[in-house]
Protein backbone atom coordinates (compact mmCIF):
# COMPACT_ATOMS: atom_id res chain seq x y z
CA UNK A 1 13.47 -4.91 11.28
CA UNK A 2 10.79 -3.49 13.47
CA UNK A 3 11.93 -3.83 16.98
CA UNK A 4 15.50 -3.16 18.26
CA UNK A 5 15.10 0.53 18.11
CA UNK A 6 11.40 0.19 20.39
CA UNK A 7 11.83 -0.67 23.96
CA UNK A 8 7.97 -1.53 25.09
CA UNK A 9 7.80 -1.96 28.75
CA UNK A 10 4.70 -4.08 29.67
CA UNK A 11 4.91 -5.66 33.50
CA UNK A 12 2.10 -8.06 32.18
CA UNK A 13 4.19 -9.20 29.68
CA UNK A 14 7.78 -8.96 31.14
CA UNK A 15 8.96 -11.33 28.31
CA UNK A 16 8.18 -8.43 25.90
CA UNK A 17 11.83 -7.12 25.72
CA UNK A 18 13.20 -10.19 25.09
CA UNK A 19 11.01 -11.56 22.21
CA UNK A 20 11.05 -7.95 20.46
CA UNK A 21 15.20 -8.27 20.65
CA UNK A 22 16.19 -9.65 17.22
CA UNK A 23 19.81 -10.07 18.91
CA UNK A 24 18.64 -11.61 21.48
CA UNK A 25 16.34 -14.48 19.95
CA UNK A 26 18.67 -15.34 17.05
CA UNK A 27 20.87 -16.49 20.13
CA UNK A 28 17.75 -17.86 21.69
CA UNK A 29 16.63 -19.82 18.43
CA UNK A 30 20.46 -21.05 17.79
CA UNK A 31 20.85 -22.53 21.27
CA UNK A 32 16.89 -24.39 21.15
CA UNK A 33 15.85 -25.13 17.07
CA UNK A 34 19.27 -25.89 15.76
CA UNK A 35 20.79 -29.51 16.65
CA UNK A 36 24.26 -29.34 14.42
CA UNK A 37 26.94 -26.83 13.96
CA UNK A 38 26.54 -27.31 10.32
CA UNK A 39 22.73 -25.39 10.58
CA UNK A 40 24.05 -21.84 12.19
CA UNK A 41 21.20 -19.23 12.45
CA UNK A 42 22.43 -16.47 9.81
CA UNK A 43 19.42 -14.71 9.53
CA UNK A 44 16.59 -13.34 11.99
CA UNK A 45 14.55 -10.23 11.48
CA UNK A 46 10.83 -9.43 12.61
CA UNK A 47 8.27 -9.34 10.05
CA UNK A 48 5.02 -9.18 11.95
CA UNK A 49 3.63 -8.10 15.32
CA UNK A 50 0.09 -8.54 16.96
CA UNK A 51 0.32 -7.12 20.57
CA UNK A 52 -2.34 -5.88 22.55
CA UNK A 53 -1.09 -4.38 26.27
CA UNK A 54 -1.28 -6.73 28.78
CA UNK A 55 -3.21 -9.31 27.13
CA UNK A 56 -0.98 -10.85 24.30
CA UNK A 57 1.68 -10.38 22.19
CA UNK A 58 2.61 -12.88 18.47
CA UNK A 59 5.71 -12.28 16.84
CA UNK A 60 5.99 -13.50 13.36
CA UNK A 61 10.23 -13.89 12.45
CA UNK A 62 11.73 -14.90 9.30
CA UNK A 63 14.66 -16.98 9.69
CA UNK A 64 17.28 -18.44 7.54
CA UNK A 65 19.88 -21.60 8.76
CA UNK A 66 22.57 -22.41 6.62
CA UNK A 67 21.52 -25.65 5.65
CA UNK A 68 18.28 -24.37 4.21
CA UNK A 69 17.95 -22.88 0.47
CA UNK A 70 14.89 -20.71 1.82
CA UNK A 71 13.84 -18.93 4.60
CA UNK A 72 11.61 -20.10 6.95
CA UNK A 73 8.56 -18.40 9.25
CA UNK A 74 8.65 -19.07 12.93
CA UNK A 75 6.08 -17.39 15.25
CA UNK A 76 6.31 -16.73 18.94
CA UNK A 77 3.14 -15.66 21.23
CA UNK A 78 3.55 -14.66 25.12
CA UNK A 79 0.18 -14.54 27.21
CA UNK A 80 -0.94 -12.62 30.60
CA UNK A 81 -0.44 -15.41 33.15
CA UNK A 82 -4.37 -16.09 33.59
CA UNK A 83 -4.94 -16.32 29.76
CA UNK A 84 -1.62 -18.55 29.60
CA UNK A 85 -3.31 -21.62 32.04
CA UNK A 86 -6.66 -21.09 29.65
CA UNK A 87 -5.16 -21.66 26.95
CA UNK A 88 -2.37 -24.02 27.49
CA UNK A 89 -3.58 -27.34 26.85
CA UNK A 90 -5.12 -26.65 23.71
CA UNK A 91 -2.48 -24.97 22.07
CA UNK A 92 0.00 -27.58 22.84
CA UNK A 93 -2.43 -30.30 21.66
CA UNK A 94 -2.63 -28.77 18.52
CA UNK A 95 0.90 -28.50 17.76
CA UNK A 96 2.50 -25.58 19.16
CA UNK A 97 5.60 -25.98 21.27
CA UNK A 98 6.01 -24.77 24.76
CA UNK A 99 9.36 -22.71 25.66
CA UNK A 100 9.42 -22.64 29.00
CA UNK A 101 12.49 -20.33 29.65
CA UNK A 102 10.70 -17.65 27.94
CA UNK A 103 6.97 -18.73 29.14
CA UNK A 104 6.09 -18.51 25.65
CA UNK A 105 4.43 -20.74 22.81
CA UNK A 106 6.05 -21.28 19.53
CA UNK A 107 5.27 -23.02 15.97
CA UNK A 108 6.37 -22.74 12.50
CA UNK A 109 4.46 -22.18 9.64
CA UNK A 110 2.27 -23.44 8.14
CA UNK A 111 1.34 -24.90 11.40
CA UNK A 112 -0.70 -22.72 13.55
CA UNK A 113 -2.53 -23.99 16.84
CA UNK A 114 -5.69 -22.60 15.79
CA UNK A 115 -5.85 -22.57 12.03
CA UNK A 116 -5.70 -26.59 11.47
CA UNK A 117 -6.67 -26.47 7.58
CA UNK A 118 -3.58 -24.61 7.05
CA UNK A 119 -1.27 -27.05 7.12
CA UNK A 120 -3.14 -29.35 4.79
CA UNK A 121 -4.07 -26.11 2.29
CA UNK A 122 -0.41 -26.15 1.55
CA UNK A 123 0.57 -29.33 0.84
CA UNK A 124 0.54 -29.74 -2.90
CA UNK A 125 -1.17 -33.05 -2.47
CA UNK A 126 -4.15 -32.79 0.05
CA UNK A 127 -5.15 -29.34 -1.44
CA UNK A 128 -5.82 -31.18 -5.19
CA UNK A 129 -8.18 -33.61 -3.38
CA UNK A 130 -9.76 -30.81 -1.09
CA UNK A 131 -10.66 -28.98 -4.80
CA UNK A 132 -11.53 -31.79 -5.81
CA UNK A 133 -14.06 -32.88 -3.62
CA UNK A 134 -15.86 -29.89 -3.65
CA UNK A 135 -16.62 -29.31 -7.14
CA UNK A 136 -15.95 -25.65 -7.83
CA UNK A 137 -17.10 -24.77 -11.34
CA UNK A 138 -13.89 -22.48 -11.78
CA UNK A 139 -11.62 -25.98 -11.52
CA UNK A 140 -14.12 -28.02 -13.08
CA UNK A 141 -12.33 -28.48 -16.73
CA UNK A 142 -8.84 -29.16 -15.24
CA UNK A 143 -8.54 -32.79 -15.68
CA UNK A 144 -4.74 -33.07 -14.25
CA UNK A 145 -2.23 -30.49 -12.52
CA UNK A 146 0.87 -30.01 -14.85
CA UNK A 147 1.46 -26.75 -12.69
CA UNK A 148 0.54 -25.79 -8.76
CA UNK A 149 1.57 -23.16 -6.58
CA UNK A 150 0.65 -21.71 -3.47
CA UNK A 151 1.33 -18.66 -2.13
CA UNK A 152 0.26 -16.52 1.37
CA UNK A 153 -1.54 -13.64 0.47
CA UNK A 154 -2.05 -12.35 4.14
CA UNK A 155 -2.05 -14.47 7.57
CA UNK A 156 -2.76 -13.42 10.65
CA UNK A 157 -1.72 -15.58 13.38
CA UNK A 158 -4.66 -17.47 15.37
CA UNK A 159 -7.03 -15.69 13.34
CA UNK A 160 -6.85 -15.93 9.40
CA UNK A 161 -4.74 -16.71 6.58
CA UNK A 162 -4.88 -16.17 2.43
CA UNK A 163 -4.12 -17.99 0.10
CA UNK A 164 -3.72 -17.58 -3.49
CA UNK A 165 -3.87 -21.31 -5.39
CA UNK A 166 -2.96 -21.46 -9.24
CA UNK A 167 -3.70 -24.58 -10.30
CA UNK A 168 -2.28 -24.81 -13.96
CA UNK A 169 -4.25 -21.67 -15.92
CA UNK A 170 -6.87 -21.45 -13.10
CA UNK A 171 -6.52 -19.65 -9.85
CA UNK A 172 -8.77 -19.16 -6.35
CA UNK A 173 -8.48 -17.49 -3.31
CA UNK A 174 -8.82 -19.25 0.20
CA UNK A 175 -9.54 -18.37 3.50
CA UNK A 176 -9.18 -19.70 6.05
CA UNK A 177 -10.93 -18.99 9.38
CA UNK A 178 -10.12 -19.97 13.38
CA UNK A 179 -13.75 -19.19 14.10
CA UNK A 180 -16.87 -19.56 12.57
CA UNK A 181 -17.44 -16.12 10.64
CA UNK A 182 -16.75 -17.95 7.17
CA UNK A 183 -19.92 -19.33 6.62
CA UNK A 184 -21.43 -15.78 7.49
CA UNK A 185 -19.34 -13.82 4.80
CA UNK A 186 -19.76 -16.44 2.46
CA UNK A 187 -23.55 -15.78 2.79
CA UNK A 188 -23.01 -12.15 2.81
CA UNK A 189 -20.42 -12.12 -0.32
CA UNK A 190 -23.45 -14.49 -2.44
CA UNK A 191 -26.09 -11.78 -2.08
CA UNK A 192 -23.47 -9.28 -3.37
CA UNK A 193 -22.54 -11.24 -5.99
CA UNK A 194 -25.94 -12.17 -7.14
CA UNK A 195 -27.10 -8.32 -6.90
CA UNK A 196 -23.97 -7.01 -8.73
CA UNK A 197 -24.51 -9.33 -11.75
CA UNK A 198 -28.19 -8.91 -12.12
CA UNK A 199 -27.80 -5.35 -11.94
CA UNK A 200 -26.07 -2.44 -13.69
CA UNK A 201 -23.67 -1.13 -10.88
CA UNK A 202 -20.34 0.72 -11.03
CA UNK A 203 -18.83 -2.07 -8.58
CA UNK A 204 -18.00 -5.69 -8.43
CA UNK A 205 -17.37 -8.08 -6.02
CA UNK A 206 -15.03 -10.99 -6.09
CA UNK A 207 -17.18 -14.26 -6.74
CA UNK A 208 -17.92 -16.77 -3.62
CA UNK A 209 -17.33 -20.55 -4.87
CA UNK A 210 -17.81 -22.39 -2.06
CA UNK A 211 -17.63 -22.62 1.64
CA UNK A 212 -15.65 -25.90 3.25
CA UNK A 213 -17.81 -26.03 6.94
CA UNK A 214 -15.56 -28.65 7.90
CA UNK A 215 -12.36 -26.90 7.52
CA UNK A 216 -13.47 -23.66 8.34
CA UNK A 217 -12.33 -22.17 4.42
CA UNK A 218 -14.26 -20.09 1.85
CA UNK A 219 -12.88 -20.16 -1.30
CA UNK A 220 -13.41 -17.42 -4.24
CA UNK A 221 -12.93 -16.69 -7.35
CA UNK A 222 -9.40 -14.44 -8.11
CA UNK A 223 -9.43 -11.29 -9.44
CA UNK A 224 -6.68 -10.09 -11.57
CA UNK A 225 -6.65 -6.21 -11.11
CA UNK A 226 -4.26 -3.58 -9.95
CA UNK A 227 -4.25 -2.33 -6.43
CA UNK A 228 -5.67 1.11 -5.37
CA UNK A 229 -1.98 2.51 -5.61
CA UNK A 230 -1.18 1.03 -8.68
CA UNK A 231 -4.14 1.88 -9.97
CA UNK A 232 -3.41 5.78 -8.99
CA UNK A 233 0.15 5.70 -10.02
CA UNK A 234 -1.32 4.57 -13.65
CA UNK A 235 -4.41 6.79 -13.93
CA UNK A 236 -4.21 9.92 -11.22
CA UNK A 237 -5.43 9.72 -7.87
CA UNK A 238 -8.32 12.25 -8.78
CA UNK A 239 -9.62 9.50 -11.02
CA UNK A 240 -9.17 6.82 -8.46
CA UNK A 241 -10.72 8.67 -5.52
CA UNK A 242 -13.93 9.52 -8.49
CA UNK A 243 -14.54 5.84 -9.37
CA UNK A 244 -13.48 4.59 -5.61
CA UNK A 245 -16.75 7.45 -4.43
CA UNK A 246 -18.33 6.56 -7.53
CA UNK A 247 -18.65 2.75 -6.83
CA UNK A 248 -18.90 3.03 -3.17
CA UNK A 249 -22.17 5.11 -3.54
CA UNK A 250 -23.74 2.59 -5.88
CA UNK A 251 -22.84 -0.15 -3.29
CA UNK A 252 -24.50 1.81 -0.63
CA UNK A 253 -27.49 1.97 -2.13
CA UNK A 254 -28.02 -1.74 -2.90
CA UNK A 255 -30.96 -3.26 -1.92
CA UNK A 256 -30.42 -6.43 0.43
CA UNK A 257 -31.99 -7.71 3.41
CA UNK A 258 -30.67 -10.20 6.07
CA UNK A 259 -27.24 -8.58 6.41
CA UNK A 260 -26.05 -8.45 10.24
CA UNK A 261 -26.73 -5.13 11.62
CA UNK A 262 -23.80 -2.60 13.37
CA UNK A 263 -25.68 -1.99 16.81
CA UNK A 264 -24.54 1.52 18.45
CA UNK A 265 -23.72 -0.54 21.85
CA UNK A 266 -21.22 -2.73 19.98
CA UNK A 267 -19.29 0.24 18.56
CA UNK A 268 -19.60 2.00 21.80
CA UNK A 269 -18.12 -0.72 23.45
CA UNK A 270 -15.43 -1.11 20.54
CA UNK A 271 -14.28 2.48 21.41
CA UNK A 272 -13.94 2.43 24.94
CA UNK A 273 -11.97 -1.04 24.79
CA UNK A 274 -9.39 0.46 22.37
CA UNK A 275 -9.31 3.46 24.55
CA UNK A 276 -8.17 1.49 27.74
CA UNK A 277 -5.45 -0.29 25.62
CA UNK A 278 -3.87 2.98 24.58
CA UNK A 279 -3.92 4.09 27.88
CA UNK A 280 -2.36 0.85 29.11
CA UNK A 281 0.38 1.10 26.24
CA UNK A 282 1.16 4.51 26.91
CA UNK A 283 -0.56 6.16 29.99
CA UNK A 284 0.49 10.10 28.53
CA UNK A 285 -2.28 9.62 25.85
CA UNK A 286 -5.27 9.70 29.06
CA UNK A 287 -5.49 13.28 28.63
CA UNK A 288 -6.23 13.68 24.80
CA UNK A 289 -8.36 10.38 24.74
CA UNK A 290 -10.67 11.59 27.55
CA UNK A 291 -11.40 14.55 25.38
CA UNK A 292 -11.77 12.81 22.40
CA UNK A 293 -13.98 10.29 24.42
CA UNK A 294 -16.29 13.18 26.04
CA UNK A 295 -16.90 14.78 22.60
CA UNK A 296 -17.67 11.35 20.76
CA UNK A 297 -19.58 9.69 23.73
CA UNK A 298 -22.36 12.87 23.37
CA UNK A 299 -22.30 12.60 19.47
CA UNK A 300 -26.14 11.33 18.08
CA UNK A 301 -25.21 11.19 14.90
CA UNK A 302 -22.67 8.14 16.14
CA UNK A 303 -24.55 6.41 18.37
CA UNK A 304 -28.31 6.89 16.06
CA UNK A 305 -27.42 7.30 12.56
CA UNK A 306 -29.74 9.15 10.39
CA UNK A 307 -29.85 6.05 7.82
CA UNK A 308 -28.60 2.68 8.07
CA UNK A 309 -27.24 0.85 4.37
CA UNK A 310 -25.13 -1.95 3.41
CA UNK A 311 -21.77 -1.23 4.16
CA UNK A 312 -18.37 -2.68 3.94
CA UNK A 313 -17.41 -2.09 7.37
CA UNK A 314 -13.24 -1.81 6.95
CA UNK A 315 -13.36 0.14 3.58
CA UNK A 316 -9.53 1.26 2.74
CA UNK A 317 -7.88 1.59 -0.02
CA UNK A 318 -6.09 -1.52 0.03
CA UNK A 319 -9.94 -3.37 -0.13
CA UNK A 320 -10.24 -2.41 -3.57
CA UNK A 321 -8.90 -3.89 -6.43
CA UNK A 322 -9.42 -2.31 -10.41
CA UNK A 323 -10.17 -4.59 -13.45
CA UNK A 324 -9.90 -2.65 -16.52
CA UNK A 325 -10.85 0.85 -14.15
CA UNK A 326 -13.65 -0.66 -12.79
CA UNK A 327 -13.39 -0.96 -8.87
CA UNK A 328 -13.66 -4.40 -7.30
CA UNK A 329 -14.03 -4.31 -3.33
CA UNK A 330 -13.14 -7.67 -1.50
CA UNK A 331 -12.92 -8.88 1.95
CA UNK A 332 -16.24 -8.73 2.91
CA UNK A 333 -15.53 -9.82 6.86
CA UNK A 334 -16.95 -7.04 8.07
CA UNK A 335 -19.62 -6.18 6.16
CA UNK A 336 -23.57 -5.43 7.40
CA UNK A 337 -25.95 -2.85 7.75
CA UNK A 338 -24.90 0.07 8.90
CA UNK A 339 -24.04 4.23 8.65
CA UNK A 340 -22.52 4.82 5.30
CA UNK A 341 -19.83 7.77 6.93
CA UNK A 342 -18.74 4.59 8.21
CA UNK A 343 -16.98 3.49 5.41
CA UNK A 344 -16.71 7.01 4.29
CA UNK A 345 -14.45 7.66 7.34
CA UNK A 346 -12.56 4.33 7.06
CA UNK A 347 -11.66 5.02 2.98
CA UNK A 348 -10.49 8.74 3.92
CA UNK A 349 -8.28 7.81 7.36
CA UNK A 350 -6.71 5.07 4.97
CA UNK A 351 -5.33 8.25 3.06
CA UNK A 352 -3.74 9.32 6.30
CA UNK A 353 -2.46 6.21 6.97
CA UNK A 354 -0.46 6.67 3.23
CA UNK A 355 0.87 10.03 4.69
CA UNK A 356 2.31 8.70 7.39
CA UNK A 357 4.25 6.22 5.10
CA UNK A 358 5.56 8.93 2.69
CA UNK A 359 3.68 7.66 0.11
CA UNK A 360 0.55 10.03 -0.43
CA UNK A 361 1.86 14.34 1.00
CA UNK A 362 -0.50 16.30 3.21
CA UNK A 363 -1.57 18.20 0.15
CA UNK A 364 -2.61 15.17 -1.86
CA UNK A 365 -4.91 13.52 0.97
CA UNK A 366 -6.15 17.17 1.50
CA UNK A 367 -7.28 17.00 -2.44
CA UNK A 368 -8.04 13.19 -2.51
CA UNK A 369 -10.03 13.76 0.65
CA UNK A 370 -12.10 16.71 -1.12
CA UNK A 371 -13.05 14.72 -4.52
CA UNK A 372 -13.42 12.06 -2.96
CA UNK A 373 -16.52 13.60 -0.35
CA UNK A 374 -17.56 15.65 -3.37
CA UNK A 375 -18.18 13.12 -6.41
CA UNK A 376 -19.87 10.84 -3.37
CA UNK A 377 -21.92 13.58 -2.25
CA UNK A 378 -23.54 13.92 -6.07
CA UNK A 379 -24.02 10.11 -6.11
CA UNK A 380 -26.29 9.29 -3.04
CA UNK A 381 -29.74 11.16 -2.22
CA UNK A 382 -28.78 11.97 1.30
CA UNK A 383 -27.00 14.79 2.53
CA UNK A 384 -23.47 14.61 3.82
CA UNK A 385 -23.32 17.09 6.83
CA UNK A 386 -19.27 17.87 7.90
CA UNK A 387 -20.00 17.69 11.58
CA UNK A 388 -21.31 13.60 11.04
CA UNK A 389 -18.65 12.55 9.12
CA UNK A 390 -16.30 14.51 11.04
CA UNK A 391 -17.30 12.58 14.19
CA UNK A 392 -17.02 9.40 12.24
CA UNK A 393 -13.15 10.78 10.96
CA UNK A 394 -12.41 10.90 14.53
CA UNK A 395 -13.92 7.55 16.07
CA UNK A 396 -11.79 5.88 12.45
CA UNK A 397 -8.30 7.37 13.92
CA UNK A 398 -8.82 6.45 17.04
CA UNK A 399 -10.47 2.68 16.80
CA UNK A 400 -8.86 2.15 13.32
CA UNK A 401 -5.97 4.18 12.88
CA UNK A 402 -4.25 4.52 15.90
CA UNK A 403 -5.39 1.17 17.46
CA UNK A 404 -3.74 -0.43 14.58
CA UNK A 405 -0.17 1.51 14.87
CA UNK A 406 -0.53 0.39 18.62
CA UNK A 407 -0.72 -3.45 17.30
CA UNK A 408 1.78 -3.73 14.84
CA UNK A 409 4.26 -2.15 16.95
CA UNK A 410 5.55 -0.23 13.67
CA UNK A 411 8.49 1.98 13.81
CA UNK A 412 7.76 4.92 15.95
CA UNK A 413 4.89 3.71 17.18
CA UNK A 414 3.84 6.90 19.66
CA UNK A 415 4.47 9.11 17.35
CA UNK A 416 1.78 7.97 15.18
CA UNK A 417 -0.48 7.68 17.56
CA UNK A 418 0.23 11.09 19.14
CA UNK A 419 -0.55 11.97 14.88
CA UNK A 420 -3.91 10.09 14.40
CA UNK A 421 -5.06 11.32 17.81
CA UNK A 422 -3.97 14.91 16.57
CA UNK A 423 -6.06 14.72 13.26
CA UNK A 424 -9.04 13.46 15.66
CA UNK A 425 -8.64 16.30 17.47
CA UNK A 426 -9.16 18.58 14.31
CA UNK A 427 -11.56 16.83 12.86
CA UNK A 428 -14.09 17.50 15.71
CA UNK A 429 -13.41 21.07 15.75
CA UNK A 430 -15.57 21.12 12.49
């Protein structure tokens, strides 16, 4: 459970106590979902949070009645007054309930207010005729279904969702979008894909099938691999972090026009946004921040990069994937052209990140973080220079890193910020 130990005080959000109290709403949901005695609420923990101060907060809870075999996921979202009357109307028209002793919205999944092809991408029935109709090669020989099964990969309230679909031997992965970046990374992921298979290259990308306009889904092709930390617990983490700098280097130097470009305004703004709501969430951090700020804000290499490449643009460890020790990256969201420290910075904050959950010591992202800068340093033609990607190190804690800890609302949450802002603070004394 994330929340009973965290007491978050937001006077834009004054419901924020309440809905972070698992105590509390089990009592809440057993007095407004359940309708008989015989369905008692025995089980209520959080297993999600998206907050940002004084804006918004969703709650994703898992919760178990006694007249159900298996659990079921119920998500909450509160709203700053002025975004609440925005807002309203649609949400409710597209199923989500309103709950007004708490001022707050609520739905169950798979029925989210802004994510309508959800509900229909997992129901065993519609989802054979969606594949159907749109012809993807990788379901093409299946001519019955002795065997489905769908299972969330990832979901992100109002935003996303993932879905892995095994239809008997075959399986895909879809996702689905509230907005309309789908057709973009689907465009994006087929120039990849195309320049990865015509070409010798020590990456791979996960194959795009098709893009649903209507429903707002793009659907690829699985990939069966191990995860980064699998991957590391099997073979070392020096030779993960050697084919991980190995494979990132080749994709940086692929040669692809018409990707989006990363504009210096856009991350400038991006930083100073994320700024404010640390601040807001915990006023103390002002101080380090404005340094931070000051030194970043008169950084060139930042704001006019010395080369612009295809990048990845959120380039962690848990992007990558291994098939038979050869590094597959996937989520392409945020890809474009742009500085490659970028994703340099991104991969070796991720290694903090691990630190900070016990699972990686100080020591080994010291080491991982050397190879790693090394064996990608040997496989590009330009120069790495330690004050560049030391500004980039601290503009990934801070927008990344500690922006992230702030949203999830993770167990002692300023204390890892007060961390990230720490190593920030390091990195630019290079």
């Amino acid at each position: 459970m994330k929340s009973q130990t965290q007491k978050i005080v937001d006077p834009q959000l004054p419901q924020l106590t309440e809905v972070m109290n698992t105590t509390f709403m089990r009592s809440f949901f057993q007095n407004h979902l359940t309708t008989s005695a015989k369905s008692a609420l025995r089980h209520c923990r959080i297993i999600g949070m998206r907050y940002k101060p004084g804006r918004h907060c969703t709650v994703t809870y898992e919760l178990l009645f006694t007249a159900d075999f298996k659990s079921q996921i119920l998500l909450t979202r509160i709203e700053h007054v002025e975004k609440l009357k925005k807002n309203r109307s649609a949400l409710l028209a597209r199923g989500a309930m309103w709950i007004p002793e708490l001022q707050m919205y609520l739905w169950f999944f798979p029925h989210d207010p802004r994510l309508e092809a959800l509900a229909e991408l997992t129901d065993f029935e519609k989802v054979q005729i969606i594949m159907a109709n749109l012809s993807m090669d990788e379901m093409a020989d299946e001519k019955g279904c002795d065997r489905l099964e769908i299972v969330p990969i990832s979901y992100v309230p109002v935003r996303h969702c993932a879905l892995k679909i095994t239809r008997n031997n075959h399986r895909v992965f879809a996702k689905i979008y509230a907005d309309n970046r789908g057709q973009r990374v689907y465009n994006i992921m087929q120039k990849f894909w195309q320049y990865q298979k015509s070409r010798r290259v020590r990456f791979g990308v996960t194959r795009p099938l098709a893009f649903d306009e209507k429903r707002k889904v793009l659907w690829q092709q699985w990939v069966a691999g191990q995860t980064w930390m699998q991957f590391t617990r099997m073979e070392g983490l020096k030779r993960a972090c050697v084919l991980t700098a190995i494979a990132l280097a080749d994709f940086h130097q692929t040669h692809l026009s018409g990707l989006p470009c990363y504009r210096p305004e856009e991350l400038f703004h991006k930083l100073n946004e994320r700024t404010k709501l640390l601040i807001r969430f915990n006023p103390d951090l002002q101080k380090p921040l404005a340094v931070i700020l000051s030194d970043l804000r008169g950084s060139d290499s930042l704001w006019q990069p010395f080369l612009q490449v295809p990048i990845h643009g959120d380039f962690n460890y848990s992007q990558i994937l291994f098939a038979n020790s050869h590094p597959i990256f996937i989520d392409f969201d945020a890809a474009g052209m742009g500085d490659p420290l970028y994703d340099v910075a991104h991969f070796l904050t991720s290694l903090h990140w691990l630190e900070t959950r016990r699972i990686l010591t100080s020591r080994q992202v010291k080491l991982a973080s050397r190879i790693f800068i090394d064996t990608y340093q040997k496989h590009v033609p330009w120069e790495i220079t330690n004050q560049a990607l030391a500004k980039q190190m601290a503009m990934a804690l801070v927008c990344r890193r500690a922006y992230k800890a702030m949203r999830q609302l993770e167990d002692n949450t300023s204390g890892k910020i007060e961390y990230y802002l720490n190593l920030a603070e390091q990195y630019l004394q290079v």
